[in-house]
PDB file of N, CA and C in Angstrom:
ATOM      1  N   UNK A   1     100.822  84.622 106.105  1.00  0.00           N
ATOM      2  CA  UNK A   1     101.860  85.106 105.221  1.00  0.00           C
ATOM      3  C   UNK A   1     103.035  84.137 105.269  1.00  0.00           C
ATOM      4  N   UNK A   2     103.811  83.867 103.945  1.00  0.00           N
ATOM      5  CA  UNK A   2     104.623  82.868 103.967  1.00  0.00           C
ATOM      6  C   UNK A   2     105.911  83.454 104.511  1.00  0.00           C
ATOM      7  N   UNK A   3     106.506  82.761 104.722  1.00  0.00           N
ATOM      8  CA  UNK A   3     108.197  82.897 105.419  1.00  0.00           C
ATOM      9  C   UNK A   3     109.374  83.801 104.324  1.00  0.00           C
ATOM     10  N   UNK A   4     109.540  84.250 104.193  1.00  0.00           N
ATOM     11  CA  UNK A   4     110.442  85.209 103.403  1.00  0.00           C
ATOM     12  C   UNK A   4     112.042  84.480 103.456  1.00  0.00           C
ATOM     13  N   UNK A   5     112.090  83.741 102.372  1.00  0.00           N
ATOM     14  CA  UNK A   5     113.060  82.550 101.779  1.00  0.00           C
ATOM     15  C   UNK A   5     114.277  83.181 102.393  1.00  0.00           C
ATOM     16  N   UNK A   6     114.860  84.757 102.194  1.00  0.00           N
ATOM     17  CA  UNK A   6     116.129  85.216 102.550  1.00  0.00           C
ATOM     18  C   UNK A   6     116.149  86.194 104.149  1.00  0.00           C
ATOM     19  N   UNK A   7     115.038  85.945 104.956  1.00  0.00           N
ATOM     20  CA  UNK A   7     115.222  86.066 106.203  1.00  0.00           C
ATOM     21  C   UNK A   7     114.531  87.092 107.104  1.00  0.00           C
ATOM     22  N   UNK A   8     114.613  87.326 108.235  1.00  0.00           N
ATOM     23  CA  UNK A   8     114.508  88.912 108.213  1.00  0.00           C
ATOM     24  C   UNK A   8     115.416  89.425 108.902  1.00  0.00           C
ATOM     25  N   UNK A   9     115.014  90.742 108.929  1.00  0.00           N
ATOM     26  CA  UNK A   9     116.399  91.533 109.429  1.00  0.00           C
ATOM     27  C   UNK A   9     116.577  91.689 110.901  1.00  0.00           C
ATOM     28  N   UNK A  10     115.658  91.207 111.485  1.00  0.00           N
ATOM     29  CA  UNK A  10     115.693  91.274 112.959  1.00  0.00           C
ATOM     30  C   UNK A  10     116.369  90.228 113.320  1.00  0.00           C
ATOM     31  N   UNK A  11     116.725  89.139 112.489  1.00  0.00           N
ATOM     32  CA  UNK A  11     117.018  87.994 112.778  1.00  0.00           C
ATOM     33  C   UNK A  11     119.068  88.490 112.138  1.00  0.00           C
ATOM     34  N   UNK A  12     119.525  88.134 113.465  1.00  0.00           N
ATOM     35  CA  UNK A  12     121.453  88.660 112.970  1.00  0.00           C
ATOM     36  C   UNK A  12     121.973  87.668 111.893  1.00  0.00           C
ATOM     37  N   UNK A  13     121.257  86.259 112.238  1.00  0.00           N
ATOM     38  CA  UNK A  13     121.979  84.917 111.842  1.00  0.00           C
ATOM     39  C   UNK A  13     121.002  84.571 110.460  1.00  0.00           C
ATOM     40  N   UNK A  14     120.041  85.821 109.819  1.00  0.00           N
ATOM     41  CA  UNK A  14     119.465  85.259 108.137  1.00  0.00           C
ATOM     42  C   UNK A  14     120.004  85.648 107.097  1.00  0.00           C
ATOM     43  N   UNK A  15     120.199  85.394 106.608  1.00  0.00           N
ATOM     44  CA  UNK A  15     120.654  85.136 105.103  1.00  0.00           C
ATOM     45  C   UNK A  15     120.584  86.685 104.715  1.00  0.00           C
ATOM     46  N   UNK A  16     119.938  87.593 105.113  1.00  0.00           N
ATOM     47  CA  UNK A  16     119.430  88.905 103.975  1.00  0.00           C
ATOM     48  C   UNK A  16     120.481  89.738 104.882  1.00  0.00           C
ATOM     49  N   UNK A  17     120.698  89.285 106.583  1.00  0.00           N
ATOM     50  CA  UNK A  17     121.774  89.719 107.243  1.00  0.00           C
ATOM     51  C   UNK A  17     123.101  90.110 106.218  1.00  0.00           C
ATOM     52  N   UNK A  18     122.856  88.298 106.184  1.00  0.00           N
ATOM     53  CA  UNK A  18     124.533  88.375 105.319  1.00  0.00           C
ATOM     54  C   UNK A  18     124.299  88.898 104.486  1.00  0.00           C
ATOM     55  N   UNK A  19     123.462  89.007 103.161  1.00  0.00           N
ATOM     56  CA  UNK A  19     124.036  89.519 102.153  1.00  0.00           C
ATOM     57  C   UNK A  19     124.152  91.574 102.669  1.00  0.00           C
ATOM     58  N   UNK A  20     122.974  91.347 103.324  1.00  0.00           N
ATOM     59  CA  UNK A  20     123.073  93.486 103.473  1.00  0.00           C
ATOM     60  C   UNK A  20     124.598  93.411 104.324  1.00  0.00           C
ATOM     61  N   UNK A  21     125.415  92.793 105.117  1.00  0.00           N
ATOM     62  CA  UNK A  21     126.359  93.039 105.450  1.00  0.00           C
ATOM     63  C   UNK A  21     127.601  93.150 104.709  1.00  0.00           C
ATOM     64  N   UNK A  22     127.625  91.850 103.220  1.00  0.00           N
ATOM     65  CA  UNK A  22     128.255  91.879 102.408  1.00  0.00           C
ATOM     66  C   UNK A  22     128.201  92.863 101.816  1.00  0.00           C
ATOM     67  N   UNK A  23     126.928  93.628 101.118  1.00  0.00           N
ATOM     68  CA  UNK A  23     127.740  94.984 100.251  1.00  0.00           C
ATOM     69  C   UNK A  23     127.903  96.039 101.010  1.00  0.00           C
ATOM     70  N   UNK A  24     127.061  95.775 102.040  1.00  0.00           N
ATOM     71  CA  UNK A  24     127.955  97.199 102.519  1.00  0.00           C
ATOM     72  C   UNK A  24     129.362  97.168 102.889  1.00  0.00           C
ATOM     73  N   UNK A  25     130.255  96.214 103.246  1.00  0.00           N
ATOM     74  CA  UNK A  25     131.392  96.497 102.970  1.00  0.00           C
ATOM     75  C   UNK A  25     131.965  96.758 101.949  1.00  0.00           C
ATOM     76  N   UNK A  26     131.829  95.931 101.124  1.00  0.00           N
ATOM     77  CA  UNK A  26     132.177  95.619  99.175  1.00  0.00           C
ATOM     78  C   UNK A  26     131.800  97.159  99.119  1.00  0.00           C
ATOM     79  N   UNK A  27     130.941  97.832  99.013  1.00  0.00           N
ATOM     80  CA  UNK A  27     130.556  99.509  98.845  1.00  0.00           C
ATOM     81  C   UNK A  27     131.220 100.296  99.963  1.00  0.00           C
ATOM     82  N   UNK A  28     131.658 100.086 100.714  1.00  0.00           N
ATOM     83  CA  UNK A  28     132.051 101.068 101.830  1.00  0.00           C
ATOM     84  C   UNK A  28     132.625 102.142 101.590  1.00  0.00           C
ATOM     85  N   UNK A  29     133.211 102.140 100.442  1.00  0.00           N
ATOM     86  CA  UNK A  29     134.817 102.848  99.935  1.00  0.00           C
ATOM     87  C   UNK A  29     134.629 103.815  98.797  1.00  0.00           C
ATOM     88  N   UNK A  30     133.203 103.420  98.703  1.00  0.00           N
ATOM     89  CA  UNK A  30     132.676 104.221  97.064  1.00  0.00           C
ATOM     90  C   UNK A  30     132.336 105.739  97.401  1.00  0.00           C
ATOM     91  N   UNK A  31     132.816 106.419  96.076  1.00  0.00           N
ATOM     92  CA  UNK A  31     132.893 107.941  96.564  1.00  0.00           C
ATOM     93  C   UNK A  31     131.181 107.647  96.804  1.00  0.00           C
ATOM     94  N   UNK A  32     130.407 109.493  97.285  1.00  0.00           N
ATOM     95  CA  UNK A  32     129.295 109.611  97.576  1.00  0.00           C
ATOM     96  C   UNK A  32     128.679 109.785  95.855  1.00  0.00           C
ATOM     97  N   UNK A  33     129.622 110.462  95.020  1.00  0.00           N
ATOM     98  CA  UNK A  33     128.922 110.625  93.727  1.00  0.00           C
ATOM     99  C   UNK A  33     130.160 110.805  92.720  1.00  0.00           C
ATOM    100  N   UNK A  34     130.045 110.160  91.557  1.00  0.00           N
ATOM    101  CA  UNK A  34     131.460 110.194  90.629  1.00  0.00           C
ATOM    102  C   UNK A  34     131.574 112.048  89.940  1.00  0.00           C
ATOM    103  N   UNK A  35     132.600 112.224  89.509  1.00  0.00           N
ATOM    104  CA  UNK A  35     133.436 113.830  89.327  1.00  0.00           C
ATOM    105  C   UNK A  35     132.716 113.491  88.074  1.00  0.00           C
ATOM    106  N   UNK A  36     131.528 113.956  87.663  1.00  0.00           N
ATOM    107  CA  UNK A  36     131.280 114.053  86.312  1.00  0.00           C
ATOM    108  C   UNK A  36     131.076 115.275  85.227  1.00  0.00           C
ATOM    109  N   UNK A  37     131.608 115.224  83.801  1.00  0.00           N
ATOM    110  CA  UNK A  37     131.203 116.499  83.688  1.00  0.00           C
ATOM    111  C   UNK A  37     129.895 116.995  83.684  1.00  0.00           C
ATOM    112  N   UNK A  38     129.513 118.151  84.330  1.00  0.00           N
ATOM    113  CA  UNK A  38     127.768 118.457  84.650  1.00  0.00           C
ATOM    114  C   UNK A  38     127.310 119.621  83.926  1.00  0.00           C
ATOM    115  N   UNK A  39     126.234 120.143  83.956  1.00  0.00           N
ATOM    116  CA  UNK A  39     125.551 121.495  83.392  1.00  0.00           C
ATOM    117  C   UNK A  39     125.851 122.411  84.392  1.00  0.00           C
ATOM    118  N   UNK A  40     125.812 121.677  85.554  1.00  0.00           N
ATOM    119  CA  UNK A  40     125.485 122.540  86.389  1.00  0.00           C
ATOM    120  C   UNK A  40     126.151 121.895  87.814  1.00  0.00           C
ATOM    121  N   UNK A  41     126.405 122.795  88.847  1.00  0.00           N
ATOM    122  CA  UNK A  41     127.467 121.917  90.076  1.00  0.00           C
ATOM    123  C   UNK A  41     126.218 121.346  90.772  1.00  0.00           C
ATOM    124  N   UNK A  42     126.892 119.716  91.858  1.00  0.00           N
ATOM    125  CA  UNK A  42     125.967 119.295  92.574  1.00  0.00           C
ATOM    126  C   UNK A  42     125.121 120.219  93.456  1.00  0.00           C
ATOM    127  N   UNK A  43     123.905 119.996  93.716  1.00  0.00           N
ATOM    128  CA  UNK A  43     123.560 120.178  94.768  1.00  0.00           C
ATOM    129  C   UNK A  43     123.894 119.916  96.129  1.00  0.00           C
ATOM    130  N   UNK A  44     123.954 120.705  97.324  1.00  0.00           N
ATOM    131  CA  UNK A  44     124.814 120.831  98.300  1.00  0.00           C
ATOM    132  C   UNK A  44     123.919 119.213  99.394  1.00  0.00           C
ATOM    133  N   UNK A  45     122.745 119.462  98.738  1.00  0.00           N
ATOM    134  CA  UNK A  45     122.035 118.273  99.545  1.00  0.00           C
ATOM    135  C   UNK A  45     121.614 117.134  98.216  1.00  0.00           C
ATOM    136  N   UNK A  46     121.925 115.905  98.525  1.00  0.00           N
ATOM    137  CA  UNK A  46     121.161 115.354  97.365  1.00  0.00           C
ATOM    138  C   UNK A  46     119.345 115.581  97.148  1.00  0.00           C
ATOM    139  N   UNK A  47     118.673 115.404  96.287  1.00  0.00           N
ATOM    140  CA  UNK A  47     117.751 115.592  95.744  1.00  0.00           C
ATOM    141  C   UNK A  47     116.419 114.552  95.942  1.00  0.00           C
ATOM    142  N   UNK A  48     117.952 113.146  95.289  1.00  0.00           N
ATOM    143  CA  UNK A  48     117.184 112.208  94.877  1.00  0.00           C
ATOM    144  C   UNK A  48     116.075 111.915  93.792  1.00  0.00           C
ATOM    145  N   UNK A  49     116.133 112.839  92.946  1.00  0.00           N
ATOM    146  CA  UNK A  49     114.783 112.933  92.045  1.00  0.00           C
ATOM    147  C   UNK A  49     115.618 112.639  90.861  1.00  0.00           C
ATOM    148  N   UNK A  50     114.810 111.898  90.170  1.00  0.00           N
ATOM    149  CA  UNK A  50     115.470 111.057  88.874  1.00  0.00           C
ATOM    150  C   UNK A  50     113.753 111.644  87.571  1.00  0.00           C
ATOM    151  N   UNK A  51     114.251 111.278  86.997  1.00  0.00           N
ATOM    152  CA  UNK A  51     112.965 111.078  85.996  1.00  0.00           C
ATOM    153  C   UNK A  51     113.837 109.897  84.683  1.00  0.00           C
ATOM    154  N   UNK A  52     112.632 109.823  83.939  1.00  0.00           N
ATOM    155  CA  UNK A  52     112.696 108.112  82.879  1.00  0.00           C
ATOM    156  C   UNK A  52     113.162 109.269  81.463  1.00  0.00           C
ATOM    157  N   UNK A  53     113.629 108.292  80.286  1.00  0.00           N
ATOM    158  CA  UNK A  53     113.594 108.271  79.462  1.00  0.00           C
ATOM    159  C   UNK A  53     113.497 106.715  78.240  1.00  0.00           C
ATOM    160  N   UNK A  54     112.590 106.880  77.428  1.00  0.00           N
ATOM    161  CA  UNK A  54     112.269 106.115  76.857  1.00  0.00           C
ATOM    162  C   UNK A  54     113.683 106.256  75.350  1.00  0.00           C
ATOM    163  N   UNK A  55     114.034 105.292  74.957  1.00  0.00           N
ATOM    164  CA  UNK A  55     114.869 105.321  74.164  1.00  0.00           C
ATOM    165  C   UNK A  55     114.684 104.062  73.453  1.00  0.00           C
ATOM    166  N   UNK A  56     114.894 104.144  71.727  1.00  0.00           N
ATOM    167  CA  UNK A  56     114.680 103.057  71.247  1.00  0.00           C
ATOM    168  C   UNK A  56     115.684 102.511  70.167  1.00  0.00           C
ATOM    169  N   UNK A  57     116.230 101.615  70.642  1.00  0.00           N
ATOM    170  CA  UNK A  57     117.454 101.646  69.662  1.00  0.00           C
ATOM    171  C   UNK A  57     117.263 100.806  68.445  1.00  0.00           C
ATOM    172  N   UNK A  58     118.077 101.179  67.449  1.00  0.00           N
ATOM    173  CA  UNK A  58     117.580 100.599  66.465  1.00  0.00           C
ATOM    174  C   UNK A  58     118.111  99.297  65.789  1.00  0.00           C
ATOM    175  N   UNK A  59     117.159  98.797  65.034  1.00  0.00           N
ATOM    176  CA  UNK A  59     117.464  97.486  64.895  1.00  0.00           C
ATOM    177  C   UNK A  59     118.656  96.535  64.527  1.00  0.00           C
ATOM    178  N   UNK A  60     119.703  97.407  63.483  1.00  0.00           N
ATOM    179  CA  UNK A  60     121.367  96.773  63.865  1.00  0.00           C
ATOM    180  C   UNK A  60     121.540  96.700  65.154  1.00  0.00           C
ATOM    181  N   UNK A  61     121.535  97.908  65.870  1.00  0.00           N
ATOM    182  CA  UNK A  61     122.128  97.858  67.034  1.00  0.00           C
ATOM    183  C   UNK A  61     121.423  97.084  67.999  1.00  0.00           C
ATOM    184  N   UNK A  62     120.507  97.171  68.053  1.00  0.00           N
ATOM    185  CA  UNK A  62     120.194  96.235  68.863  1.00  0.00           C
ATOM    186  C   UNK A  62     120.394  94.566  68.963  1.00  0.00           C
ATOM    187  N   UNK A  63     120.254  94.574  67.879  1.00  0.00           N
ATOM    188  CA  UNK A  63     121.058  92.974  67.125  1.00  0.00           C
ATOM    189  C   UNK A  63     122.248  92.592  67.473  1.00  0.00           C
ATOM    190  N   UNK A  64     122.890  93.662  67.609  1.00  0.00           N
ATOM    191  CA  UNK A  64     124.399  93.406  67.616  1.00  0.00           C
ATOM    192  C   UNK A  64     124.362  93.472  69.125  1.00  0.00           C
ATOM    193  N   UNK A  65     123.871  93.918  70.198  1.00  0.00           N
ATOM    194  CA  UNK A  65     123.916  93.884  71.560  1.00  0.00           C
ATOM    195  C   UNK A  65     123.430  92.570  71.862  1.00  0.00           C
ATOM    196  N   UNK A  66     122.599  92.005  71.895  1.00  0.00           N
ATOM    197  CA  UNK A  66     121.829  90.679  71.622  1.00  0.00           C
ATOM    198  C   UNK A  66     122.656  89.826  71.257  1.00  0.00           C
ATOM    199  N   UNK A  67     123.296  89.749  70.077  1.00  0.00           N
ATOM    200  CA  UNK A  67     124.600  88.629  69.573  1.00  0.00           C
ATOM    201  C   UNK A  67     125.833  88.704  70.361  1.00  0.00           C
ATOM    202  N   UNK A  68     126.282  89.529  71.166  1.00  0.00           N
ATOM    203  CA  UNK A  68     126.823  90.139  71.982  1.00  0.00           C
ATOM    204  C   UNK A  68     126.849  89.436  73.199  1.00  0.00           C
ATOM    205  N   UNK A  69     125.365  89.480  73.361  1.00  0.00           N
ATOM    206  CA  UNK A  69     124.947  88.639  74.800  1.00  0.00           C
ATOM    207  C   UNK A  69     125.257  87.437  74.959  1.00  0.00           C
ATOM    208  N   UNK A  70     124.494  87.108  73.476  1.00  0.00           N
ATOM    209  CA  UNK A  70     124.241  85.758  73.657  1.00  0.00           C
ATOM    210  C   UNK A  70     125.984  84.870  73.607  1.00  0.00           C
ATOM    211  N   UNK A  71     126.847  85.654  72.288  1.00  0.00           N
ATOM    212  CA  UNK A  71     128.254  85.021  72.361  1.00  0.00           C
ATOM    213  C   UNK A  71     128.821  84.853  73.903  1.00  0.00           C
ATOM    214  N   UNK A  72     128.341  85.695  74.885  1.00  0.00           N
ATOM    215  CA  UNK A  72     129.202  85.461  76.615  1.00  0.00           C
ATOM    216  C   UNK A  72     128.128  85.207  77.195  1.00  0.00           C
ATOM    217  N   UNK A  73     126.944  84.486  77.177  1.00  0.00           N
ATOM    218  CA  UNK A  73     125.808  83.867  78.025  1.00  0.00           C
ATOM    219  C   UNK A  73     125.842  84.914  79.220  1.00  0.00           C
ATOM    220  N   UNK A  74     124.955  85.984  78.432  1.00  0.00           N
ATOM    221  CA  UNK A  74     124.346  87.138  79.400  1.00  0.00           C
ATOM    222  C   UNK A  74     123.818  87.506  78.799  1.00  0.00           C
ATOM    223  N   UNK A  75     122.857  88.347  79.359  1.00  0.00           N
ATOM    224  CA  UNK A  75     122.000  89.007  78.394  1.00  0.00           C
ATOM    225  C   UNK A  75     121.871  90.314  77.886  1.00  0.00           C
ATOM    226  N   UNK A  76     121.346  90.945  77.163  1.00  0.00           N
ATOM    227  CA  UNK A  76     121.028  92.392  76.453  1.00  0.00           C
ATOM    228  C   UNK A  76     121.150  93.805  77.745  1.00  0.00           C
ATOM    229  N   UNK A  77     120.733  93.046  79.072  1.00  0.00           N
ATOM    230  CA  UNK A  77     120.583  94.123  80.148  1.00  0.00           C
ATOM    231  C   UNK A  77     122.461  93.922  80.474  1.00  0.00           C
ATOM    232  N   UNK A  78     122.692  93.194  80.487  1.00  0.00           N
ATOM    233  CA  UNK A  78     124.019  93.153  81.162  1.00  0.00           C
ATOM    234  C   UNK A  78     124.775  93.294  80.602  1.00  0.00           C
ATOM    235  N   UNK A  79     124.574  93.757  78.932  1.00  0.00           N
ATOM    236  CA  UNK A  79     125.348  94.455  77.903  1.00  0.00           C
ATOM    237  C   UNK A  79     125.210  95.923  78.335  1.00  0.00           C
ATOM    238  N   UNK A  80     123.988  96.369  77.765  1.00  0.00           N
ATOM    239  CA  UNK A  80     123.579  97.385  78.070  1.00  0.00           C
ATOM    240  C   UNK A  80     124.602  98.209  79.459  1.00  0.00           C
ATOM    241  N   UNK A  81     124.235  97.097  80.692  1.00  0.00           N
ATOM    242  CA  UNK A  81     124.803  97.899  81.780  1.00  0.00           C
ATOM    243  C   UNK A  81     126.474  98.171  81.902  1.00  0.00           C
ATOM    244  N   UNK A  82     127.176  97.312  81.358  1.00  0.00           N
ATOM    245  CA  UNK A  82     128.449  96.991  80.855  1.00  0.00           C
ATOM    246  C   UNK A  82     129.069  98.341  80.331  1.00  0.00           C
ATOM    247  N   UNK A  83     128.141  98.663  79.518  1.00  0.00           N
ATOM    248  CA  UNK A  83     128.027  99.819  78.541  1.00  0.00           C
ATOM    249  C   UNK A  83     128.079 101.313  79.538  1.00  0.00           C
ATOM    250  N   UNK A  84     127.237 101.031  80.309  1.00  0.00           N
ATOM    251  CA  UNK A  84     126.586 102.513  81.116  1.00  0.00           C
ATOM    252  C   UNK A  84     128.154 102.590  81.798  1.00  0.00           C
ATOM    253  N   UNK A  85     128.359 101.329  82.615  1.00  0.00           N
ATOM    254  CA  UNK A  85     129.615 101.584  83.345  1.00  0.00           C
ATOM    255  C   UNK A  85     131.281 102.161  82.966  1.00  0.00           C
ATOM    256  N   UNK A  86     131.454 101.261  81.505  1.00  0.00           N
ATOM    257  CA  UNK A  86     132.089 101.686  81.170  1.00  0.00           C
ATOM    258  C   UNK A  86     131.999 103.290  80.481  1.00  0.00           C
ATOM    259  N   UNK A  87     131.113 103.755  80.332  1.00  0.00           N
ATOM    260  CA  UNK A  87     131.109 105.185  79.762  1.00  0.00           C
ATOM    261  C   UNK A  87     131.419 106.728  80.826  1.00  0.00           C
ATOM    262  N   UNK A  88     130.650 105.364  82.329  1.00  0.00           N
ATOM    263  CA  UNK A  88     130.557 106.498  83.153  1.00  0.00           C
ATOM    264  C   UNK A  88     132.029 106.694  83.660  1.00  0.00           C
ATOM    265  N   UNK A  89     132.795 105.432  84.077  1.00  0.00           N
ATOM    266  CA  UNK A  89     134.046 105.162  83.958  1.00  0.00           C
ATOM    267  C   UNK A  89     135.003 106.445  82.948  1.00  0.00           C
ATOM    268  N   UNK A  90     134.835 106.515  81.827  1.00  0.00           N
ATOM    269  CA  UNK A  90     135.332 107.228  81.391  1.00  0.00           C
ATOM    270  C   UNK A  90     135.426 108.684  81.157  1.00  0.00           C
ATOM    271  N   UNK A  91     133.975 109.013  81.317  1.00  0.00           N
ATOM    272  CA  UNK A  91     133.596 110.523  81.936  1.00  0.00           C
ATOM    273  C   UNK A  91     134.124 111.033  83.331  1.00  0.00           C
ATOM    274  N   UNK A  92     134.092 110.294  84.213  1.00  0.00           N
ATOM    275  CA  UNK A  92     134.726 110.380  85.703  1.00  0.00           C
ATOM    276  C   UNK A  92     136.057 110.243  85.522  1.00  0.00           C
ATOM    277  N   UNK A  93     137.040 109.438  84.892  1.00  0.00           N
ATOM    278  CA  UNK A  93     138.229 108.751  84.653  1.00  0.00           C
ATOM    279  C   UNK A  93     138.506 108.412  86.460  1.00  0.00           C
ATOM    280  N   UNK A  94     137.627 107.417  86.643  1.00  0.00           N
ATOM    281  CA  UNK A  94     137.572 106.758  87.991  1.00  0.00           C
ATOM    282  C   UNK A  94     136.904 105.147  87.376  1.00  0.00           C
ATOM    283  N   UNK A  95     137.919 104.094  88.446  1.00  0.00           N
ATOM    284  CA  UNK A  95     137.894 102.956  87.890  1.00  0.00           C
ATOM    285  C   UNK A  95     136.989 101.968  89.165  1.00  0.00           C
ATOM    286  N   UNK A  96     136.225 103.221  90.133  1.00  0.00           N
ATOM    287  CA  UNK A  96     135.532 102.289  91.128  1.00  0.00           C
ATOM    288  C   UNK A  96     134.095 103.100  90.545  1.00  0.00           C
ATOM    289  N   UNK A  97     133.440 102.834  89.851  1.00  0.00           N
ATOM    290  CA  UNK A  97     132.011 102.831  89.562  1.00  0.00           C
ATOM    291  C   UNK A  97     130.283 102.206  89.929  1.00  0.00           C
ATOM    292  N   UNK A  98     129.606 102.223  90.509  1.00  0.00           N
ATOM    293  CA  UNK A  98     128.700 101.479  91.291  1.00  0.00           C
ATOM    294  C   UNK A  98     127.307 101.986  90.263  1.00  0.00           C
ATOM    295  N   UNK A  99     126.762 100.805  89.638  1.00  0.00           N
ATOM    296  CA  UNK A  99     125.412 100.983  89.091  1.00  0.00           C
ATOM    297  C   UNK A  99     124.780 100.526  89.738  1.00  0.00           C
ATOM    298  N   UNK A 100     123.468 100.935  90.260  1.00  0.00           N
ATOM    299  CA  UNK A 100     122.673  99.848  91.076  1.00  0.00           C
ATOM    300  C   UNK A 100     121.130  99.971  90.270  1.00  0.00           C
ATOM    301  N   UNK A 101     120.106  99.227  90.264  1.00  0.00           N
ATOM    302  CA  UNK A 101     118.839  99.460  89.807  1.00  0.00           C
ATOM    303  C   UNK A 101     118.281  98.869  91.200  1.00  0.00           C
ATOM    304  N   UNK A 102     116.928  99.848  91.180  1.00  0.00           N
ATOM    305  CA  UNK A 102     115.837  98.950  91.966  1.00  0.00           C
ATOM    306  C   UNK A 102     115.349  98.040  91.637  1.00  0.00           C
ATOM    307  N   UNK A 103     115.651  96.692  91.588  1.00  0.00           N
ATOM    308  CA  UNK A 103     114.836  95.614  90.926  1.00  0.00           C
ATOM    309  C   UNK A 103     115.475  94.422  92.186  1.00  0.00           C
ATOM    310  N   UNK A 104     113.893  93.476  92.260  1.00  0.00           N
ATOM    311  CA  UNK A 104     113.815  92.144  93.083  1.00  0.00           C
ATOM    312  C   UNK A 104     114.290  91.387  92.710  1.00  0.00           C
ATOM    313  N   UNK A 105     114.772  90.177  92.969  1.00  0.00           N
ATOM    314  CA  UNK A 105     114.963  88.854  92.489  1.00  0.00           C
ATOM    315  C   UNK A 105     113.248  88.477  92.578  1.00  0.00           C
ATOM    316  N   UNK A 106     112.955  86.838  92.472  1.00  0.00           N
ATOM    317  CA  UNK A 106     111.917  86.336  92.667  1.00  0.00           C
ATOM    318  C   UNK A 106     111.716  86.168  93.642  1.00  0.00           C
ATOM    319  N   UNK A 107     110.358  85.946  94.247  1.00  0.00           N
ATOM    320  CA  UNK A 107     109.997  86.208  95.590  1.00  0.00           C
ATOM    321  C   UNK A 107     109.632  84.921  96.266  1.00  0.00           C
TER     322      UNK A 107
END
């Protein structure tokens, strides 16, 4: 098995050290969940259970997110997420917001 480019964690002095040490400070401070308006009050324990939705936007709009991107060299996801934040931002009227996705870099 090949060497894992960003380190391991047993190791204090690799790279994946630093970065897991970096956000967890950078995050340290973040509420546990933003004041949003809900259906229904949190649960006293989190859950953790999510489910998907498929959504398809339509073709102005999507165009216009895309031209969007491309005018500030980023892309359609980092519009998109731009988007999520600022909305959630405004539902909470809290200006420390944390999106995270499960997704890898390259391996």
């Amino acid at each position: 098995m090949a060497a894992c480019a960003v380190g391991d964690l047993a190791d204090s002095d690799s790279r994946i050290n630093a970065q897991l040490g970096y956000w967890e400070s950078e995050l340290a401070d973040l509420p546990e969940h933003l004041q949003l308006p809900t259906d229904r009050p949190y649960p006293t324990v989190a859950e953790y259970r999510g489910a998907s939705l498929a959504v398809e936007v339509a073709g102005r709009t999507a165009a216009a997110y895309r031209h969007l991107a491309h005018e500030h060299n980023a892309t359609s996801f980092m519009v998109i997420q731009a988007a999520l934040a600022v909305l959630l931002s405004n539902l909470s009227s809290s200006t420390d917001v944390a999106v995270g996705f499960p997704i890898a870099g390259p391996q």
